[in-house]
C-alpha atoms as a PDB file:
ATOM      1  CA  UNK A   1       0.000   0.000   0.000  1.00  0.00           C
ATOM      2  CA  UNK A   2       2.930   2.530   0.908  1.00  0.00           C
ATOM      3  CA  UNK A   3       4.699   2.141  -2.945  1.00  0.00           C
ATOM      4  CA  UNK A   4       1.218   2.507  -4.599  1.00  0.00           C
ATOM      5  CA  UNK A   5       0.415   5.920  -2.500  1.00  0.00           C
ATOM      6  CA  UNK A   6       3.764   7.279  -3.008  1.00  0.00           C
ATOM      7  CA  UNK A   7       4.208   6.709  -6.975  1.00  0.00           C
ATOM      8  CA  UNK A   8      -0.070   7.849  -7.111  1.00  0.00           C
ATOM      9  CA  UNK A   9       0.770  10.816  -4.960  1.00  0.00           C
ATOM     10  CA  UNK A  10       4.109  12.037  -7.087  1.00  0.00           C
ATOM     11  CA  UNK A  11       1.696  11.417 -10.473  1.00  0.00           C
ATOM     12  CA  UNK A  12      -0.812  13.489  -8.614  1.00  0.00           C
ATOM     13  CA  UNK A  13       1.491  16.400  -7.594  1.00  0.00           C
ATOM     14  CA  UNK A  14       3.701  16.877 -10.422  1.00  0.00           C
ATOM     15  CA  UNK A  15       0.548  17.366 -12.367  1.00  0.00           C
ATOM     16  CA  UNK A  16       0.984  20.694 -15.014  1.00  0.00           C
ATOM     17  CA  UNK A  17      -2.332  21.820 -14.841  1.00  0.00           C
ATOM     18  CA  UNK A  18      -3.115  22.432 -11.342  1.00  0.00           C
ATOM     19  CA  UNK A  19       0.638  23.759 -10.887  1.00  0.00           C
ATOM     20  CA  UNK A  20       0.304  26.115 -13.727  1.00  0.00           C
ATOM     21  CA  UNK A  21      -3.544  27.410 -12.468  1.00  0.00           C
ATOM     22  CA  UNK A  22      -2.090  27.963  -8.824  1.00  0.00           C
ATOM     23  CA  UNK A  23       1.198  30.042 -10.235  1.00  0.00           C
ATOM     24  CA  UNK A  24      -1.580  32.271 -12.144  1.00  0.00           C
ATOM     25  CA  UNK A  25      -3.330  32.600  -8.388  1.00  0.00           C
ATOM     26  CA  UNK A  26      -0.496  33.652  -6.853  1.00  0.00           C
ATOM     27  CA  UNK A  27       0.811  35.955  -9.420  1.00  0.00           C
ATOM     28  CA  UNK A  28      -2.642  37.405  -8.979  1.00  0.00           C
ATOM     29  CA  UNK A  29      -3.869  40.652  -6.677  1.00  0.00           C
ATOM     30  CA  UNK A  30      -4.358  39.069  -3.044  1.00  0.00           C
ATOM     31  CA  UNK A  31      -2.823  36.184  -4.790  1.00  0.00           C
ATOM     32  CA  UNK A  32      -1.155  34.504  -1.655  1.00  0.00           C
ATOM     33  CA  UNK A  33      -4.601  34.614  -0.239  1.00  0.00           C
ATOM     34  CA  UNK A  34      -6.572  32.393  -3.179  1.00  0.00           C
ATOM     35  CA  UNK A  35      -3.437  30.053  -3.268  1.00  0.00           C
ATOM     36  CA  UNK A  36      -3.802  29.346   0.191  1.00  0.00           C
ATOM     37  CA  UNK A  37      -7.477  28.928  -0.892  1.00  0.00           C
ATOM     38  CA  UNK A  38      -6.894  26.719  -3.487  1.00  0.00           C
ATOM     39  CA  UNK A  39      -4.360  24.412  -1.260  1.00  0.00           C
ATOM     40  CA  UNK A  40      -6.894  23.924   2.070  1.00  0.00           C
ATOM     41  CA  UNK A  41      -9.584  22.664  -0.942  1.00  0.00           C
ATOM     42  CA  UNK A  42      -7.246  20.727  -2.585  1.00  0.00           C
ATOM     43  CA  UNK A  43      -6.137  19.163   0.432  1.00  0.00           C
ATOM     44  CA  UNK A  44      -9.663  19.035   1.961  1.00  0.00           C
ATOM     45  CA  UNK A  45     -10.832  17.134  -0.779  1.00  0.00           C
ATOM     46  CA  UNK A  46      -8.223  14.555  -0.654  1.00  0.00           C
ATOM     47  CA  UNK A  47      -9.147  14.296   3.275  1.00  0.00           C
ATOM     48  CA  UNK A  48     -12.347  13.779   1.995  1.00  0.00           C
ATOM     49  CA  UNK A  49     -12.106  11.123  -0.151  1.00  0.00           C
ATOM     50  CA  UNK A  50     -10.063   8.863   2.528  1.00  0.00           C
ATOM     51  CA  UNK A  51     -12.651   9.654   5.373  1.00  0.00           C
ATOM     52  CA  UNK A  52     -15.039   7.959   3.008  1.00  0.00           C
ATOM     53  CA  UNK A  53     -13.344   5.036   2.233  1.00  0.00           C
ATOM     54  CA  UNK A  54     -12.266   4.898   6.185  1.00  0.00           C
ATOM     55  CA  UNK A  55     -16.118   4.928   6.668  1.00  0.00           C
ATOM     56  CA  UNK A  56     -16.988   2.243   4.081  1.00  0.00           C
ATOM     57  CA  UNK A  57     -14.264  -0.318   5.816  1.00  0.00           C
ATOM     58  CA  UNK A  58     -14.205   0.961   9.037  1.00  0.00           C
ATOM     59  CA  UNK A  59     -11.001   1.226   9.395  1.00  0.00           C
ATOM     60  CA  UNK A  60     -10.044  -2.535   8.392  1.00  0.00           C
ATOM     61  CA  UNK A  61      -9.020  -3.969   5.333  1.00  0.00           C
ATOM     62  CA  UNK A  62     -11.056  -6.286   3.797  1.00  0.00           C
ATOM     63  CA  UNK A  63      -9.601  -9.636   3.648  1.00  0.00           C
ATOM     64  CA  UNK A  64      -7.399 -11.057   0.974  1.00  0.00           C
ATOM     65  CA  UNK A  65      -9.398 -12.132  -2.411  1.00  0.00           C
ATOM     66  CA  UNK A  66     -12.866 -11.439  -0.835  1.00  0.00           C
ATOM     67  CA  UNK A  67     -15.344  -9.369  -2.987  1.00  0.00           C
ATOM     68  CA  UNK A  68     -14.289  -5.599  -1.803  1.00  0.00           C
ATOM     69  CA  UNK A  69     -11.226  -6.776  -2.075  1.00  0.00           C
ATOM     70  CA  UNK A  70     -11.015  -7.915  -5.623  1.00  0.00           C
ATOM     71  CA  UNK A  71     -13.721  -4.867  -6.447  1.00  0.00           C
ATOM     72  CA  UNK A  72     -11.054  -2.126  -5.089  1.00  0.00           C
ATOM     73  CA  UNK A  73      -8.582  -3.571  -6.885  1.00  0.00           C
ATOM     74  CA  UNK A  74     -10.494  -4.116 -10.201  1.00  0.00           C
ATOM     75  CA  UNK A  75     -11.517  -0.213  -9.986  1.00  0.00           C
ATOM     76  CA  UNK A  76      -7.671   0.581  -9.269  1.00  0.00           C
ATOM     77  CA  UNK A  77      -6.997  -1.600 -12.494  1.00  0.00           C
ATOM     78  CA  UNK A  78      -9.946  -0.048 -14.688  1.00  0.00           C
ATOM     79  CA  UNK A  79      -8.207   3.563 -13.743  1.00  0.00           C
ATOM     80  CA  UNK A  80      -4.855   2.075 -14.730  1.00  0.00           C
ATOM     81  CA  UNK A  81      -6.160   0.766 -18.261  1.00  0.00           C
ATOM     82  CA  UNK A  82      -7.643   4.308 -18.661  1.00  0.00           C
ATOM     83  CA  UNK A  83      -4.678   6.164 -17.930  1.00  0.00           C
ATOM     84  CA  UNK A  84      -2.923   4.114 -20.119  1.00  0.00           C
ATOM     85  CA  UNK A  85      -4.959   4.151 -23.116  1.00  0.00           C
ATOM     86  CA  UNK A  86      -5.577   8.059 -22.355  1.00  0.00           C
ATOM     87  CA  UNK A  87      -1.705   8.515 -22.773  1.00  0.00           C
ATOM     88  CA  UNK A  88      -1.392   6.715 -25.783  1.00  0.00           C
ATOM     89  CA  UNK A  89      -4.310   8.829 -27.335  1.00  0.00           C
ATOM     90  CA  UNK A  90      -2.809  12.090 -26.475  1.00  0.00           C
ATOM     91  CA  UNK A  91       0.396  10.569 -27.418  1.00  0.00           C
ATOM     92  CA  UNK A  92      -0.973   9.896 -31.134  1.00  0.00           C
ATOM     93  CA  UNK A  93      -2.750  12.895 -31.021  1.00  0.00           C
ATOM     94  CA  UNK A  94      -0.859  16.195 -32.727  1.00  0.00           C
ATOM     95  CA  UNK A  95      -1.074  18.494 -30.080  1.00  0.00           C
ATOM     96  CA  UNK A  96      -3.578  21.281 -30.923  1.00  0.00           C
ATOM     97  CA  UNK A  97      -2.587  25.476 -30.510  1.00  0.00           C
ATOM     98  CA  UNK A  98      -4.985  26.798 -28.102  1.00  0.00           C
ATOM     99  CA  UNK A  99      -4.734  29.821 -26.079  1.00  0.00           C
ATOM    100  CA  UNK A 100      -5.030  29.634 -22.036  1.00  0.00           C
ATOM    101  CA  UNK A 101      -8.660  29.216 -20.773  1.00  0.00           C
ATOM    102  CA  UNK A 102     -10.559  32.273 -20.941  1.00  0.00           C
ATOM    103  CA  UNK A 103     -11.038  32.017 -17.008  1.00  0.00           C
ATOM    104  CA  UNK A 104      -7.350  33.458 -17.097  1.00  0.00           C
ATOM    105  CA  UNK A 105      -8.220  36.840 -18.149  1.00  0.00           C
ATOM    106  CA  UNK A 106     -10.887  37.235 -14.956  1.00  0.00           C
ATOM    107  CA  UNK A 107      -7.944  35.627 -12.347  1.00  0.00           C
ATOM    108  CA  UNK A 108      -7.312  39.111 -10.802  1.00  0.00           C
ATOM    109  CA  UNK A 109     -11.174  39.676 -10.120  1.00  0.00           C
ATOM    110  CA  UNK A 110     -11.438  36.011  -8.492  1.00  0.00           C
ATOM    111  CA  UNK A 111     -12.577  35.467  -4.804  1.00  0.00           C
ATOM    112  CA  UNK A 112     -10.811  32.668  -2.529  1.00  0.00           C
ATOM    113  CA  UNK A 113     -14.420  30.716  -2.848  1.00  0.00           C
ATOM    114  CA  UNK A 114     -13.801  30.524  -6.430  1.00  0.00           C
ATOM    115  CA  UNK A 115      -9.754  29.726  -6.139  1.00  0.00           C
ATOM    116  CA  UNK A 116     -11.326  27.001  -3.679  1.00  0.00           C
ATOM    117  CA  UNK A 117     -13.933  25.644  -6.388  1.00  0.00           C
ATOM    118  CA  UNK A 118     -10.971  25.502  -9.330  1.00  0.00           C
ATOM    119  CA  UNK A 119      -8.683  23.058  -7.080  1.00  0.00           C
ATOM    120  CA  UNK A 120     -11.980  21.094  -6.963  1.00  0.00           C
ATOM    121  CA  UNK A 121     -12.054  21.217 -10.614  1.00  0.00           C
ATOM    122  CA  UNK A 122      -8.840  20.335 -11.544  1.00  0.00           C
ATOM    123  CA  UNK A 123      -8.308  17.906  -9.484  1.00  0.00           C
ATOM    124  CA  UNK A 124      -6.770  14.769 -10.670  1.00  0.00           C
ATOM    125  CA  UNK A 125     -10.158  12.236 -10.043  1.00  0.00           C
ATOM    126  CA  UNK A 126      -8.821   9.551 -11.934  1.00  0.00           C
ATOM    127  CA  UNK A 127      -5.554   9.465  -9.999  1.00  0.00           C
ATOM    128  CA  UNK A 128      -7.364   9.816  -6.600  1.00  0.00           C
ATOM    129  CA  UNK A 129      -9.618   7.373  -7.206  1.00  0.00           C
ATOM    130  CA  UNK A 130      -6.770   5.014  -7.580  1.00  0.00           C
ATOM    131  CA  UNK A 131      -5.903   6.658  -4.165  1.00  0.00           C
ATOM    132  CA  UNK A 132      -8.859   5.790  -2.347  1.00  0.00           C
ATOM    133  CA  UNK A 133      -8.694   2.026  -4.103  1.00  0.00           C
ATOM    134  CA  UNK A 134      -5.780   1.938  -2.568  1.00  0.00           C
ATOM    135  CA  UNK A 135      -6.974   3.339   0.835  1.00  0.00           C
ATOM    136  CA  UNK A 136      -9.359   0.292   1.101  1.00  0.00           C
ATOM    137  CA  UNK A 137      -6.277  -1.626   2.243  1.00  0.00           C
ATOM    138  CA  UNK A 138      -5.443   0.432   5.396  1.00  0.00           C
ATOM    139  CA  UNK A 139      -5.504  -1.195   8.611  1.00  0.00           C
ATOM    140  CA  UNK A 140      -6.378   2.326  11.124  1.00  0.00           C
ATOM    141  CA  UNK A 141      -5.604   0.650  14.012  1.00  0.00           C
ATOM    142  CA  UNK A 142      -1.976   0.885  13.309  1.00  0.00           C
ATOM    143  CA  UNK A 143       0.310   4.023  13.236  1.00  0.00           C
ATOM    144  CA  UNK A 144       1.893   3.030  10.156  1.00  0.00           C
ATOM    145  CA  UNK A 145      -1.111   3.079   7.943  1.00  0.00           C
ATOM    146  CA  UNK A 146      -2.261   6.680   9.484  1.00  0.00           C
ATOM    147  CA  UNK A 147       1.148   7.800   8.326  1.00  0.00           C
ATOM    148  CA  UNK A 148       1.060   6.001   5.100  1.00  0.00           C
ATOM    149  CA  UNK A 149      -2.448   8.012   4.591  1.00  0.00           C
ATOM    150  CA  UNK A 150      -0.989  11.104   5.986  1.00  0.00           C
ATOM    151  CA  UNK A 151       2.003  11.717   4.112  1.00  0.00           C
ATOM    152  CA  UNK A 152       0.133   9.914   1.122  1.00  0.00           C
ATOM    153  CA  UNK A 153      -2.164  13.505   1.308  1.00  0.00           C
ATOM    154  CA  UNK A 154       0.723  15.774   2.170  1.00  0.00           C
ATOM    155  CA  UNK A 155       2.907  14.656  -1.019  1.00  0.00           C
ATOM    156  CA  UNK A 156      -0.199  14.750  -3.449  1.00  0.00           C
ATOM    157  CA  UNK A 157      -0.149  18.520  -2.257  1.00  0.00           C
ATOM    158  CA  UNK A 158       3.559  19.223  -1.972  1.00  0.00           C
ATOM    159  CA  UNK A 159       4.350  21.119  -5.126  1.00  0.00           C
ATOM    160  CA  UNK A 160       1.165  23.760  -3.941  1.00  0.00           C
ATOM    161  CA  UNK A 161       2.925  23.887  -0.276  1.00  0.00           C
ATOM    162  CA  UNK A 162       6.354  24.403  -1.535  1.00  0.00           C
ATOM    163  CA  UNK A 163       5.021  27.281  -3.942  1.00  0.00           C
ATOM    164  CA  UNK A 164       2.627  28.833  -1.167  1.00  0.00           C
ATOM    165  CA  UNK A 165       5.754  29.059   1.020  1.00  0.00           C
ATOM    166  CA  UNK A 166       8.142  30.392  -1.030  1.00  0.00           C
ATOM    167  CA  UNK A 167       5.502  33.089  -2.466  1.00  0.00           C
ATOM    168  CA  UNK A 168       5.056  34.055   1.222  1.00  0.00           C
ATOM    169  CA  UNK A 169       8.711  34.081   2.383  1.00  0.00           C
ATOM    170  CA  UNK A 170      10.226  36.277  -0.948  1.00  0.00           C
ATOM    171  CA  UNK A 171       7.007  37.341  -3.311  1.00  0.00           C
ATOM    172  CA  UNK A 172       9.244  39.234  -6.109  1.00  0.00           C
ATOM    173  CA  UNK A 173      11.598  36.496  -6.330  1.00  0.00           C
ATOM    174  CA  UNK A 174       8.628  33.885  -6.205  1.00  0.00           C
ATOM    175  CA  UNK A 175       6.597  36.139  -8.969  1.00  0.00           C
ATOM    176  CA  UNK A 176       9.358  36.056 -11.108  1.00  0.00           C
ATOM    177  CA  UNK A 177      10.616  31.992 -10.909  1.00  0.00           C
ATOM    178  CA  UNK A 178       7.032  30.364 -10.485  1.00  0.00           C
ATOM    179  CA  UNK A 179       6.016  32.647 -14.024  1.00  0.00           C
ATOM    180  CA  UNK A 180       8.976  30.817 -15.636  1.00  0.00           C
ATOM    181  CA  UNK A 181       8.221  27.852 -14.513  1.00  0.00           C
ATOM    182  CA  UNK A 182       4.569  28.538 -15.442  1.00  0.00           C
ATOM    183  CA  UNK A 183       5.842  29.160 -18.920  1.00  0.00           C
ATOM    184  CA  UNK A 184       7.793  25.887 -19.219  1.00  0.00           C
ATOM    185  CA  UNK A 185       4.984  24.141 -17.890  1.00  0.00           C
ATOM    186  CA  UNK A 186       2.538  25.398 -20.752  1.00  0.00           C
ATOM    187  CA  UNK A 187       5.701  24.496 -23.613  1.00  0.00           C
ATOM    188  CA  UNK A 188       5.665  21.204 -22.083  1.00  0.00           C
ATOM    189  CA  UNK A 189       2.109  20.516 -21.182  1.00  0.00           C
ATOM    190  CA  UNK A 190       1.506  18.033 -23.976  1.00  0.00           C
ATOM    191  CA  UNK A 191       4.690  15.893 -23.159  1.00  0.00           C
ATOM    192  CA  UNK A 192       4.205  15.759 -19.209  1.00  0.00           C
ATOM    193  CA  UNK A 193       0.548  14.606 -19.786  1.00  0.00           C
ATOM    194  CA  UNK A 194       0.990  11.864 -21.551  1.00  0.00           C
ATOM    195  CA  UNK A 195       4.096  10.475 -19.752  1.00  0.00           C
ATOM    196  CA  UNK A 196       2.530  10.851 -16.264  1.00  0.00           C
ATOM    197  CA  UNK A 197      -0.119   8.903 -17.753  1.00  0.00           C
ATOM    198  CA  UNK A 198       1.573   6.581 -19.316  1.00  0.00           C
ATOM    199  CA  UNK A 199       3.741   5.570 -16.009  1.00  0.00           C
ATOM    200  CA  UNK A 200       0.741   5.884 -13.880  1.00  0.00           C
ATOM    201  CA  UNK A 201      -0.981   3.886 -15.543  1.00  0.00           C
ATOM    202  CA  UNK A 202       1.571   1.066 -16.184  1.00  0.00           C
ATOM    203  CA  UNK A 203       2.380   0.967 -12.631  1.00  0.00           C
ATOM    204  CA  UNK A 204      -1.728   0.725 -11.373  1.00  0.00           C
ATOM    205  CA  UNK A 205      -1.708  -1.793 -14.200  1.00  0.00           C
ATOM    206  CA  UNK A 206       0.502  -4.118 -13.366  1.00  0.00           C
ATOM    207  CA  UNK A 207       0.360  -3.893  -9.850  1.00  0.00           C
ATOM    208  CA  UNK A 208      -3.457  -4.796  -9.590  1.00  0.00           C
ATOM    209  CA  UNK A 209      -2.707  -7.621 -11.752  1.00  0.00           C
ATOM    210  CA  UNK A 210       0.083  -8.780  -9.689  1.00  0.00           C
ATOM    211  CA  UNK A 211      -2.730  -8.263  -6.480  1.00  0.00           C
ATOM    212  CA  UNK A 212      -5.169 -10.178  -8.626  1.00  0.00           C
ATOM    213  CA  UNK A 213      -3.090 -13.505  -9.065  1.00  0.00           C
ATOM    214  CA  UNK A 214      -1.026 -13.795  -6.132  1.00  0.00           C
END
Protein backbone atom coordinates (compact mmCIF):
# COMPACT_ATOMS: atom_id res chain seq x y z
CA UNK A 1 0.00 0.00 0.00
CA UNK A 2 2.93 2.53 0.91
CA UNK A 3 4.70 2.14 -2.95
CA UNK A 4 1.22 2.51 -4.60
CA UNK A 5 0.42 5.92 -2.50
CA UNK A 6 3.76 7.28 -3.01
CA UNK A 7 4.21 6.71 -6.97
CA UNK A 8 -0.07 7.85 -7.11
CA UNK A 9 0.77 10.82 -4.96
CA UNK A 10 4.11 12.04 -7.09
CA UNK A 11 1.70 11.42 -10.47
CA UNK A 12 -0.81 13.49 -8.61
CA UNK A 13 1.49 16.40 -7.59
CA UNK A 14 3.70 16.88 -10.42
CA UNK A 15 0.55 17.37 -12.37
CA UNK A 16 0.98 20.69 -15.01
CA UNK A 17 -2.33 21.82 -14.84
CA UNK A 18 -3.11 22.43 -11.34
CA UNK A 19 0.64 23.76 -10.89
CA UNK A 20 0.30 26.12 -13.73
CA UNK A 21 -3.54 27.41 -12.47
CA UNK A 22 -2.09 27.96 -8.82
CA UNK A 23 1.20 30.04 -10.24
CA UNK A 24 -1.58 32.27 -12.14
CA UNK A 25 -3.33 32.60 -8.39
CA UNK A 26 -0.50 33.65 -6.85
CA UNK A 27 0.81 35.95 -9.42
CA UNK A 28 -2.64 37.41 -8.98
CA UNK A 29 -3.87 40.65 -6.68
CA UNK A 30 -4.36 39.07 -3.04
CA UNK A 31 -2.82 36.18 -4.79
CA UNK A 32 -1.15 34.50 -1.65
CA UNK A 33 -4.60 34.61 -0.24
CA UNK A 34 -6.57 32.39 -3.18
CA UNK A 35 -3.44 30.05 -3.27
CA UNK A 36 -3.80 29.35 0.19
CA UNK A 37 -7.48 28.93 -0.89
CA UNK A 38 -6.89 26.72 -3.49
CA UNK A 39 -4.36 24.41 -1.26
CA UNK A 40 -6.89 23.92 2.07
CA UNK A 41 -9.58 22.66 -0.94
CA UNK A 42 -7.25 20.73 -2.58
CA UNK A 43 -6.14 19.16 0.43
CA UNK A 44 -9.66 19.04 1.96
CA UNK A 45 -10.83 17.13 -0.78
CA UNK A 46 -8.22 14.56 -0.65
CA UNK A 47 -9.15 14.30 3.28
CA UNK A 48 -12.35 13.78 1.99
CA UNK A 49 -12.11 11.12 -0.15
CA UNK A 50 -10.06 8.86 2.53
CA UNK A 51 -12.65 9.65 5.37
CA UNK A 52 -15.04 7.96 3.01
CA UNK A 53 -13.34 5.04 2.23
CA UNK A 54 -12.27 4.90 6.18
CA UNK A 55 -16.12 4.93 6.67
CA UNK A 56 -16.99 2.24 4.08
CA UNK A 57 -14.26 -0.32 5.82
CA UNK A 58 -14.20 0.96 9.04
CA UNK A 59 -11.00 1.23 9.39
CA UNK A 60 -10.04 -2.53 8.39
CA UNK A 61 -9.02 -3.97 5.33
CA UNK A 62 -11.06 -6.29 3.80
CA UNK A 63 -9.60 -9.64 3.65
CA UNK A 64 -7.40 -11.06 0.97
CA UNK A 65 -9.40 -12.13 -2.41
CA UNK A 66 -12.87 -11.44 -0.83
CA UNK A 67 -15.34 -9.37 -2.99
CA UNK A 68 -14.29 -5.60 -1.80
CA UNK A 69 -11.23 -6.78 -2.07
CA UNK A 70 -11.01 -7.91 -5.62
CA UNK A 71 -13.72 -4.87 -6.45
CA UNK A 72 -11.05 -2.13 -5.09
CA UNK A 73 -8.58 -3.57 -6.88
CA UNK A 74 -10.49 -4.12 -10.20
CA UNK A 75 -11.52 -0.21 -9.99
CA UNK A 76 -7.67 0.58 -9.27
CA UNK A 77 -7.00 -1.60 -12.49
CA UNK A 78 -9.95 -0.05 -14.69
CA UNK A 79 -8.21 3.56 -13.74
CA UNK A 80 -4.85 2.07 -14.73
CA UNK A 81 -6.16 0.77 -18.26
CA UNK A 82 -7.64 4.31 -18.66
CA UNK A 83 -4.68 6.16 -17.93
CA UNK A 84 -2.92 4.11 -20.12
CA UNK A 85 -4.96 4.15 -23.12
CA UNK A 86 -5.58 8.06 -22.36
CA UNK A 87 -1.70 8.51 -22.77
CA UNK A 88 -1.39 6.72 -25.78
CA UNK A 89 -4.31 8.83 -27.33
CA UNK A 90 -2.81 12.09 -26.47
CA UNK A 91 0.40 10.57 -27.42
CA UNK A 92 -0.97 9.90 -31.13
CA UNK A 93 -2.75 12.90 -31.02
CA UNK A 94 -0.86 16.19 -32.73
CA UNK A 95 -1.07 18.49 -30.08
CA UNK A 96 -3.58 21.28 -30.92
CA UNK A 97 -2.59 25.48 -30.51
CA UNK A 98 -4.98 26.80 -28.10
CA UNK A 99 -4.73 29.82 -26.08
CA UNK A 100 -5.03 29.63 -22.04
CA UNK A 101 -8.66 29.22 -20.77
CA UNK A 102 -10.56 32.27 -20.94
CA UNK A 103 -11.04 32.02 -17.01
CA UNK A 104 -7.35 33.46 -17.10
CA UNK A 105 -8.22 36.84 -18.15
CA UNK A 106 -10.89 37.24 -14.96
CA UNK A 107 -7.94 35.63 -12.35
CA UNK A 108 -7.31 39.11 -10.80
CA UNK A 109 -11.17 39.68 -10.12
CA UNK A 110 -11.44 36.01 -8.49
CA UNK A 111 -12.58 35.47 -4.80
CA UNK A 112 -10.81 32.67 -2.53
CA UNK A 113 -14.42 30.72 -2.85
CA UNK A 114 -13.80 30.52 -6.43
CA UNK A 115 -9.75 29.73 -6.14
CA UNK A 116 -11.33 27.00 -3.68
CA UNK A 117 -13.93 25.64 -6.39
CA UNK A 118 -10.97 25.50 -9.33
CA UNK A 119 -8.68 23.06 -7.08
CA UNK A 120 -11.98 21.09 -6.96
CA UNK A 121 -12.05 21.22 -10.61
CA UNK A 122 -8.84 20.34 -11.54
CA UNK A 123 -8.31 17.91 -9.48
CA UNK A 124 -6.77 14.77 -10.67
CA UNK A 125 -10.16 12.24 -10.04
CA UNK A 126 -8.82 9.55 -11.93
CA UNK A 127 -5.55 9.46 -10.00
CA UNK A 128 -7.36 9.82 -6.60
CA UNK A 129 -9.62 7.37 -7.21
CA UNK A 130 -6.77 5.01 -7.58
CA UNK A 131 -5.90 6.66 -4.17
CA UNK A 132 -8.86 5.79 -2.35
CA UNK A 133 -8.69 2.03 -4.10
CA UNK A 134 -5.78 1.94 -2.57
CA UNK A 135 -6.97 3.34 0.84
CA UNK A 136 -9.36 0.29 1.10
CA UNK A 137 -6.28 -1.63 2.24
CA UNK A 138 -5.44 0.43 5.40
CA UNK A 139 -5.50 -1.20 8.61
CA UNK A 140 -6.38 2.33 11.12
CA UNK A 141 -5.60 0.65 14.01
CA UNK A 142 -1.98 0.88 13.31
CA UNK A 143 0.31 4.02 13.24
CA UNK A 144 1.89 3.03 10.16
CA UNK A 145 -1.11 3.08 7.94
CA UNK A 146 -2.26 6.68 9.48
CA UNK A 147 1.15 7.80 8.33
CA UNK A 148 1.06 6.00 5.10
CA UNK A 149 -2.45 8.01 4.59
CA UNK A 150 -0.99 11.10 5.99
CA UNK A 151 2.00 11.72 4.11
CA UNK A 152 0.13 9.91 1.12
CA UNK A 153 -2.16 13.51 1.31
CA UNK A 154 0.72 15.77 2.17
CA UNK A 155 2.91 14.66 -1.02
CA UNK A 156 -0.20 14.75 -3.45
CA UNK A 157 -0.15 18.52 -2.26
CA UNK A 158 3.56 19.22 -1.97
CA UNK A 159 4.35 21.12 -5.13
CA UNK A 160 1.16 23.76 -3.94
CA UNK A 161 2.92 23.89 -0.28
CA UNK A 162 6.35 24.40 -1.53
CA UNK A 163 5.02 27.28 -3.94
CA UNK A 164 2.63 28.83 -1.17
CA UNK A 165 5.75 29.06 1.02
CA UNK A 166 8.14 30.39 -1.03
CA UNK A 167 5.50 33.09 -2.47
CA UNK A 168 5.06 34.06 1.22
CA UNK A 169 8.71 34.08 2.38
CA UNK A 170 10.23 36.28 -0.95
CA UNK A 171 7.01 37.34 -3.31
CA UNK A 172 9.24 39.23 -6.11
CA UNK A 173 11.60 36.50 -6.33
CA UNK A 174 8.63 33.89 -6.20
CA UNK A 175 6.60 36.14 -8.97
CA UNK A 176 9.36 36.06 -11.11
CA UNK A 177 10.62 31.99 -10.91
CA UNK A 178 7.03 30.36 -10.49
CA UNK A 179 6.02 32.65 -14.02
CA UNK A 180 8.98 30.82 -15.64
CA UNK A 181 8.22 27.85 -14.51
CA UNK A 182 4.57 28.54 -15.44
CA UNK A 183 5.84 29.16 -18.92
CA UNK A 184 7.79 25.89 -19.22
CA UNK A 185 4.98 24.14 -17.89
CA UNK A 186 2.54 25.40 -20.75
CA UNK A 187 5.70 24.50 -23.61
CA UNK A 188 5.67 21.20 -22.08
CA UNK A 189 2.11 20.52 -21.18
CA UNK A 190 1.51 18.03 -23.98
CA UNK A 191 4.69 15.89 -23.16
CA UNK A 192 4.21 15.76 -19.21
CA UNK A 193 0.55 14.61 -19.79
CA UNK A 194 0.99 11.86 -21.55
CA UNK A 195 4.10 10.48 -19.75
CA UNK A 196 2.53 10.85 -16.26
CA UNK A 197 -0.12 8.90 -17.75
CA UNK A 198 1.57 6.58 -19.32
CA UNK A 199 3.74 5.57 -16.01
CA UNK A 200 0.74 5.88 -13.88
CA UNK A 201 -0.98 3.89 -15.54
CA UNK A 202 1.57 1.07 -16.18
CA UNK A 203 2.38 0.97 -12.63
CA UNK A 204 -1.73 0.73 -11.37
CA UNK A 205 -1.71 -1.79 -14.20
CA UNK A 206 0.50 -4.12 -13.37
CA UNK A 207 0.36 -3.89 -9.85
CA UNK A 208 -3.46 -4.80 -9.59
CA UNK A 209 -2.71 -7.62 -11.75
CA UNK A 210 0.08 -8.78 -9.69
CA UNK A 211 -2.73 -8.26 -6.48
CA UNK A 212 -5.17 -10.18 -8.63
CA UNK A 213 -3.09 -13.51 -9.06
CA UNK A 214 -1.03 -13.80 -6.13
Amino acid sequence: MVLDLIVIGTAITLGPLHNSAFILLLSSRRGVRKGLAFLLSWLANLLAVIACVALLTGGQPPAHHSAPSTAAIAAKLAIGLALLLYGAHRHRRPPRPHGPPRWTARIDDASQATAAGLAWLLQPWALVGAGAATAVDANLSTFTAWLALTGYCLLATLSLIVMEMYALRAPAAADARLNALRSWLEQHQEQLIVRLSLLAGLFLTARSVYELVA
